[in-house]
Structure formats: C-alpha cells, structure tokens
N, C-alpha and C. Protein backbone atom coordinates (compact mmCIF):
# COMPACT_ATOMS: atom_id res chain seq x y z
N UNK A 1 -19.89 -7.08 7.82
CA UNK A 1 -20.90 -6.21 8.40
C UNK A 1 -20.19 -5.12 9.21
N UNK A 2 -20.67 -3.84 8.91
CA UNK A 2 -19.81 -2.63 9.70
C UNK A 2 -20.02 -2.77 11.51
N UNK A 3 -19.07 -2.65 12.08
CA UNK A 3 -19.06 -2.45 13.04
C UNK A 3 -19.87 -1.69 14.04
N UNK A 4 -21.31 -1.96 15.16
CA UNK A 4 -21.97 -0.82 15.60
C UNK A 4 -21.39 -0.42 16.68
N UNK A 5 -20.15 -0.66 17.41
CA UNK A 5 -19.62 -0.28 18.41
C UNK A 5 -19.19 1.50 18.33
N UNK A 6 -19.72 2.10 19.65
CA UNK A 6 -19.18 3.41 19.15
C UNK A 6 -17.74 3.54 19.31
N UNK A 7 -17.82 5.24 18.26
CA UNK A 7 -16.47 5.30 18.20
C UNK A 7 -15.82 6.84 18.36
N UNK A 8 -15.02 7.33 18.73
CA UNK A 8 -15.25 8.42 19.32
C UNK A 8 -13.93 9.69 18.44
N UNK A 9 -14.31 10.62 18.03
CA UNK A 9 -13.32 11.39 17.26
C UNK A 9 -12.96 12.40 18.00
N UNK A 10 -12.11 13.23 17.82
CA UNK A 10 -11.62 14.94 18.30
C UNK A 10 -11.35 15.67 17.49
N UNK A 11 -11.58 16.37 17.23
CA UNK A 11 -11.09 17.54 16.41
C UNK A 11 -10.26 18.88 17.20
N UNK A 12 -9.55 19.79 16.55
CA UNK A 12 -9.26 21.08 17.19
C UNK A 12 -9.35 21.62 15.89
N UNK A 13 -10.39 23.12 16.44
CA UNK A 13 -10.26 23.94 14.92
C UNK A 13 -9.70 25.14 15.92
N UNK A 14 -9.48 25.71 14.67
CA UNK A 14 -8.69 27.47 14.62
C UNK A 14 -8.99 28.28 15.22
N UNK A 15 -10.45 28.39 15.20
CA UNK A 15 -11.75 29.44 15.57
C UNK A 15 -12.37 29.11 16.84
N UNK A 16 -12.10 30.05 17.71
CA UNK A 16 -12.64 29.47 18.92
C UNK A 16 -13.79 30.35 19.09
N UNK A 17 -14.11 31.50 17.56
CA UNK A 17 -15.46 31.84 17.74
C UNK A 17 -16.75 31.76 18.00
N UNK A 18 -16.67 30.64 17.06
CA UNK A 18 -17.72 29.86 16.64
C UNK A 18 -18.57 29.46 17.68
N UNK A 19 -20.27 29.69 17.57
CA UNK A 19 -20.86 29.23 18.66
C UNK A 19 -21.43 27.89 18.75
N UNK A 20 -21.99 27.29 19.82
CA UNK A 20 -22.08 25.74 20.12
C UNK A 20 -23.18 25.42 19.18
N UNK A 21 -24.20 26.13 19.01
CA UNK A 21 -25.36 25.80 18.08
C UNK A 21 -24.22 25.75 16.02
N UNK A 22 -24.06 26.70 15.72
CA UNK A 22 -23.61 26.40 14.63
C UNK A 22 -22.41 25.24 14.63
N UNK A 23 -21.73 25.51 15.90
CA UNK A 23 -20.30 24.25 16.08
C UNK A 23 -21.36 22.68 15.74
N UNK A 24 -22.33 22.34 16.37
CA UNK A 24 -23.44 21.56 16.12
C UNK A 24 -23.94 20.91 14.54
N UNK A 25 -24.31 22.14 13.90
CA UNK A 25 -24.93 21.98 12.53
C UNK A 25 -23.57 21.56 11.71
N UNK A 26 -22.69 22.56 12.27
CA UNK A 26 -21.43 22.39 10.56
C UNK A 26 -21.33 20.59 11.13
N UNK A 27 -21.01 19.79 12.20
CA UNK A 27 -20.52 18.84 12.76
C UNK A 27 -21.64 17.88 11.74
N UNK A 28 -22.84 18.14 12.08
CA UNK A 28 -24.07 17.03 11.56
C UNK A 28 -23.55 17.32 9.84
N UNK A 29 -23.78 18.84 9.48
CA UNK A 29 -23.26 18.70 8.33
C UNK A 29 -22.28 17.91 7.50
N UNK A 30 -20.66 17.50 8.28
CA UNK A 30 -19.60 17.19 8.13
C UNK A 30 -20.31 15.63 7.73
N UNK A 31 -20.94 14.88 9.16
CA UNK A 31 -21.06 13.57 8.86
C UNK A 31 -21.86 13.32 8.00
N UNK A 32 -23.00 14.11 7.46
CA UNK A 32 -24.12 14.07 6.33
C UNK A 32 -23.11 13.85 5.07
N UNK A 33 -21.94 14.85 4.77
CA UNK A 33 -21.63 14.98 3.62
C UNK A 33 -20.69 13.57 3.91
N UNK A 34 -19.79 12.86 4.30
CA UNK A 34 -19.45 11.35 4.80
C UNK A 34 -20.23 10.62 4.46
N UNK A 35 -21.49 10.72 4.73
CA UNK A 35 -22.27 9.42 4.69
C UNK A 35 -22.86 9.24 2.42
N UNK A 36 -22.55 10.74 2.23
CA UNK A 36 -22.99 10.84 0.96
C UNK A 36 -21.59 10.48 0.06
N UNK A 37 -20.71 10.08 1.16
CA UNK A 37 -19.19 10.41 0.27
C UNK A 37 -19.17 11.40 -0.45
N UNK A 38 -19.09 12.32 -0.19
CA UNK A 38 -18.28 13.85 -0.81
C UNK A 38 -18.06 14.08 0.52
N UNK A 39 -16.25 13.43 0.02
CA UNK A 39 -15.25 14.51 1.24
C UNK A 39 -14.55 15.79 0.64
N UNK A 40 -14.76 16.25 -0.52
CA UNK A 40 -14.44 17.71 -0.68
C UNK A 40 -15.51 18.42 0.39
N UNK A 41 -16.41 18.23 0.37
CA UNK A 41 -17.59 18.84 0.97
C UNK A 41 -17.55 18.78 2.47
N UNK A 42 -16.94 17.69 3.04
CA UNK A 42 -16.97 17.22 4.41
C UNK A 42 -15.75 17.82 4.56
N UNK A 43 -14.40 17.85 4.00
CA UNK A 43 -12.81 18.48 4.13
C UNK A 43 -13.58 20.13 4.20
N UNK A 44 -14.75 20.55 3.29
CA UNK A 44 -14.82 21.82 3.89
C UNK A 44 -14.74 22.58 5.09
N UNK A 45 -15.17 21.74 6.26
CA UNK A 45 -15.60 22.41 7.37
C UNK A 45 -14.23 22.35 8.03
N UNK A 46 -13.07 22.17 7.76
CA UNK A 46 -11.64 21.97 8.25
C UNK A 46 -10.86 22.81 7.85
N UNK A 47 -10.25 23.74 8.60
CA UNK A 47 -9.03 24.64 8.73
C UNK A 47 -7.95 23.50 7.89
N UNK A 48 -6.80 24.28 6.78
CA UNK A 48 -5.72 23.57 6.19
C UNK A 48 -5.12 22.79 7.50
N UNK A 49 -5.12 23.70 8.30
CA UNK A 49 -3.45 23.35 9.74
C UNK A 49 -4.55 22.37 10.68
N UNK A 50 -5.71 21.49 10.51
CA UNK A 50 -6.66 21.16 11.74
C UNK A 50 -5.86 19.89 11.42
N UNK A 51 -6.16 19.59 13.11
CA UNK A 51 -5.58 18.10 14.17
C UNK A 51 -7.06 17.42 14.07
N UNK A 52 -6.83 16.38 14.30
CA UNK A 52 -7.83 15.38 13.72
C UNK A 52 -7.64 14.13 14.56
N UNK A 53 -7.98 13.95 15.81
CA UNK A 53 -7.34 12.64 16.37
C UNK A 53 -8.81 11.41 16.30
N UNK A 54 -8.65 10.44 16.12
CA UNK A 54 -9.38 9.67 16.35
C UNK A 54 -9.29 8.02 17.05
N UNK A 55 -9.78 7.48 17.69
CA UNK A 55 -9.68 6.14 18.87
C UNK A 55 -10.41 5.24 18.09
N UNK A 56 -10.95 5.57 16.36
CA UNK A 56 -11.40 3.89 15.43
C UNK A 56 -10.20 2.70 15.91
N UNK A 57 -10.40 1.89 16.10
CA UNK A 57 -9.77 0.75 16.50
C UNK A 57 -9.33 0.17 15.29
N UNK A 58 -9.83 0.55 13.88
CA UNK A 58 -8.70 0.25 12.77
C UNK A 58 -8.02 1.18 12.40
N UNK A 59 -8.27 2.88 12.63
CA UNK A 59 -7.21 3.64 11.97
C UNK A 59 -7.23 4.86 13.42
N UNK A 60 -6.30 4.35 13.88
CA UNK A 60 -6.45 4.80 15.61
C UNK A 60 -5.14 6.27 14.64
N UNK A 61 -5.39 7.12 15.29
CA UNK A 61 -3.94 8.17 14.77
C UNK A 61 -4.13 9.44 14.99
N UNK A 62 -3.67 10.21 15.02
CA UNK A 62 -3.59 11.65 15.22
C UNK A 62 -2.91 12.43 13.49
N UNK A 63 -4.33 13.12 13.08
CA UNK A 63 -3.96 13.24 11.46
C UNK A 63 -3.91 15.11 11.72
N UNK A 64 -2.91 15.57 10.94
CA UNK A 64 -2.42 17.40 10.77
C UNK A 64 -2.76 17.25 9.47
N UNK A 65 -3.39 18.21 9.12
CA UNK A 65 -4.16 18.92 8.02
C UNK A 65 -4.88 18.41 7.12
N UNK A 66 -5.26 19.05 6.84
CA UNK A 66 -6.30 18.50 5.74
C UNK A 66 -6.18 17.57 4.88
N UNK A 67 -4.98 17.20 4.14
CA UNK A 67 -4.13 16.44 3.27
C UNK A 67 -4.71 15.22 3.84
N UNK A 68 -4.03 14.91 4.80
CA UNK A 68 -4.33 13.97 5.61
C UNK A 68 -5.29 13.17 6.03
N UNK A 69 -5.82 14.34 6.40
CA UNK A 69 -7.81 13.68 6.94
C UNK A 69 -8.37 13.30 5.20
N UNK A 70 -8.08 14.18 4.44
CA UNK A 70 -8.70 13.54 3.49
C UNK A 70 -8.10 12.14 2.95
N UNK A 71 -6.63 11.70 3.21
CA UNK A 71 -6.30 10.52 3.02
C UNK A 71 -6.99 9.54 3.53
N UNK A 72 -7.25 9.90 4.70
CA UNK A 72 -8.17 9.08 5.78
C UNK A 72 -9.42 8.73 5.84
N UNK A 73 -9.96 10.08 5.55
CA UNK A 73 -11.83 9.48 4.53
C UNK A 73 -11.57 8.95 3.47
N UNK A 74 -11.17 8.71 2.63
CA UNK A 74 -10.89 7.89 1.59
C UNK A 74 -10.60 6.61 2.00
N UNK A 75 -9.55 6.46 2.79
CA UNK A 75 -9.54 4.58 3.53
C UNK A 75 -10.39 4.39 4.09
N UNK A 76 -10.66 5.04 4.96
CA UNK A 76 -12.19 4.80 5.56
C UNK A 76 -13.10 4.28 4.41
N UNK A 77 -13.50 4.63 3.69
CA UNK A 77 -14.66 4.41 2.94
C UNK A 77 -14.60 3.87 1.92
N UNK A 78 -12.90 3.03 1.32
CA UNK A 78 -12.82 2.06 0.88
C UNK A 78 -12.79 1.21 1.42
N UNK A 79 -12.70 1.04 2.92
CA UNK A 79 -12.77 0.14 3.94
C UNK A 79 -14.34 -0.60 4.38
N UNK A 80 -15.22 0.55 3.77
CA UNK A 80 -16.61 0.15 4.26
C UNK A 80 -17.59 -0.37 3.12
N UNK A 81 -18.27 -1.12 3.54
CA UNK A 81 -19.56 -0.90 1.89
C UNK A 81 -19.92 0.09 2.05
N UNK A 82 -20.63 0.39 0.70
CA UNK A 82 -20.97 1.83 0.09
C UNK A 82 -22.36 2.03 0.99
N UNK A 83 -22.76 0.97 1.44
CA UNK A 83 -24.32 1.17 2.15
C UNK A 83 -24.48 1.44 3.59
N UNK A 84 -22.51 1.81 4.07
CA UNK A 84 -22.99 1.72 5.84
C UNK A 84 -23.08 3.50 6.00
N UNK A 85 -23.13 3.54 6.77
CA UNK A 85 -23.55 5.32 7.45
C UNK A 85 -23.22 5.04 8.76
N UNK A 86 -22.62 6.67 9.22
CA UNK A 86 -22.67 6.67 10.42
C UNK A 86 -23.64 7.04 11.05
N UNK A 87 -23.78 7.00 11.90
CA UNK A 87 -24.69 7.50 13.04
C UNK A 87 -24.05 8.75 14.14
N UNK A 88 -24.48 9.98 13.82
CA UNK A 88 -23.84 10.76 15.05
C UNK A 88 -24.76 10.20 16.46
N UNK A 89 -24.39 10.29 17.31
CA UNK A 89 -24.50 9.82 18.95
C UNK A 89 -24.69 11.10 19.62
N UNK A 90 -23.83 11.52 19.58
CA UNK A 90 -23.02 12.87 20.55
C UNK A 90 -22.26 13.79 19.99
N UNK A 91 -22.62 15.13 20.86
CA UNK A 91 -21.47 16.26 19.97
C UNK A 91 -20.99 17.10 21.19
N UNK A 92 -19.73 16.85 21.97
CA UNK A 92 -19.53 17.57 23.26
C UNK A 92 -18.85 18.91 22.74
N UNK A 93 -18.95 20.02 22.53
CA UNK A 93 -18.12 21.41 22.08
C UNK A 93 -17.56 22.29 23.36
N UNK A 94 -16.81 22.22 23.14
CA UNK A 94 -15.41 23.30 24.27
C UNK A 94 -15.99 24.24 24.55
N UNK A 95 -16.78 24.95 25.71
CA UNK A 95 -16.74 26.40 26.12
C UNK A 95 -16.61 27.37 26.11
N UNK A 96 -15.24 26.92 26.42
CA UNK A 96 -14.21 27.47 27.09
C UNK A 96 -13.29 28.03 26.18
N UNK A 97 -13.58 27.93 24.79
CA UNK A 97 -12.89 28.66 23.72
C UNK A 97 -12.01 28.06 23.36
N UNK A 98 -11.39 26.85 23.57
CA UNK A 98 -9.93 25.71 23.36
C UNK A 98 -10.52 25.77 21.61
N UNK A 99 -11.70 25.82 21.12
CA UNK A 99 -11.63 25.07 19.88
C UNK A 99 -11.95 23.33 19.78
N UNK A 100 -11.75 22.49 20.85
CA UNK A 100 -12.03 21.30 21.02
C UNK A 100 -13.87 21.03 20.84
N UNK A 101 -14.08 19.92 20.07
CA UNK A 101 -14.77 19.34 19.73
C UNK A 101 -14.75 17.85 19.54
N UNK A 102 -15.58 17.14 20.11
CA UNK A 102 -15.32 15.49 19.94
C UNK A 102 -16.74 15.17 19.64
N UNK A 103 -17.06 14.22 18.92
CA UNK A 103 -18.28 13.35 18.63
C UNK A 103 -18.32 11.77 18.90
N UNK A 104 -19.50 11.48 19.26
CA UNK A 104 -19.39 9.85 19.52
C UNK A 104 -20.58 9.18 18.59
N UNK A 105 -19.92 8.28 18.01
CA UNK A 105 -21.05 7.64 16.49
C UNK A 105 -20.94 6.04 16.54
N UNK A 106 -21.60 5.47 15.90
CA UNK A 106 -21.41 4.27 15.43
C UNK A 106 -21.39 4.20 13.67
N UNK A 107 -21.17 3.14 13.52
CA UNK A 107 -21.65 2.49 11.98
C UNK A 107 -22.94 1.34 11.99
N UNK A 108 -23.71 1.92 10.94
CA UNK A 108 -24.75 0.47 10.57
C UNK A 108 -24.64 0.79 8.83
C-alpha cells in the first residue's frame, strides 16, 4: 500500500520570470501528467540544466537535468502500483525571483 505520509520536493528553474499564478498551474500540471504517467509530458515543464532535490525517504537525492529526473520518474513509478496518485498538498513559489519552488504531497 503506497505510503500517505507527506513528502516534500524542490525544484530550481532558470526563469525567474515566471509568475506565481502560472508557476502554480504548470506545477498542478507537472503532477497531473505523473499521475497519468507521461513523463515526456511532465519532463516538459523542466529546463535541460534543472536541480531537482527531493526528501522521499526511498529516493532521497539531489537530481541535475533532465536525464536524470526522468530516470527518477521512471523508478518512481515502477516502484508504485499503477493505481496510486499523488496528491498535491502545497505549492510555496520564491518571490523573490531565486526561481525556487517546493511542493508538499502525499500518495494514496
């Protein structure tokens, strides 16, 4: 049974344009396309050069580029049944222009 404990990610993107309402949608977007498994679709919303840190208590790590993260949704989600989903929780977005973004979710 998937784990419902939350779990908390970070991201840093490129663009510190981007405003908090769209930083918002692409984010819900990202986990929508996850929960459908299409990580071409979810790897979309990621700069090649993006940092990717995450505190999952099975794949705890700090992942550089895209290559990567997509290695990582892929274990991830051979790791899970095909029937769990996440749950977004929370979406805290940087201000202050850093580019930082973190989300807090569970699994059911």
């Amino acid at each position: 049974k998937p784990s419902s404990s939350s779990k908390t990610t970070t991201a840093t993107t490129s663009s510190s344009t981007t405003d908090t309402t769209t930083t918002r949608s692409i984010i819900e977007e990202y986990f929508e396309a996850w929960n459908e498994r299409d990580f071409e679709k979810a790897l979309s919303f990621f700069e090649d050069d993006c940092l990717y840190e995450t505190e999952d208590p099975v794949f705890v790590g700090v992942l550089n580029g895209k290559d990567e993260l997509r290695q990582h949704l892929i274990k991830n989600a051979d790791a899970l049944p095909s029937s769990c989903q996440i749950i977004l929780d929370g979406i805290a977005v940087d201000t202050q222009g850093n580019g930082n973004i973190a989300t807090k979710w569970h699994l059911e």
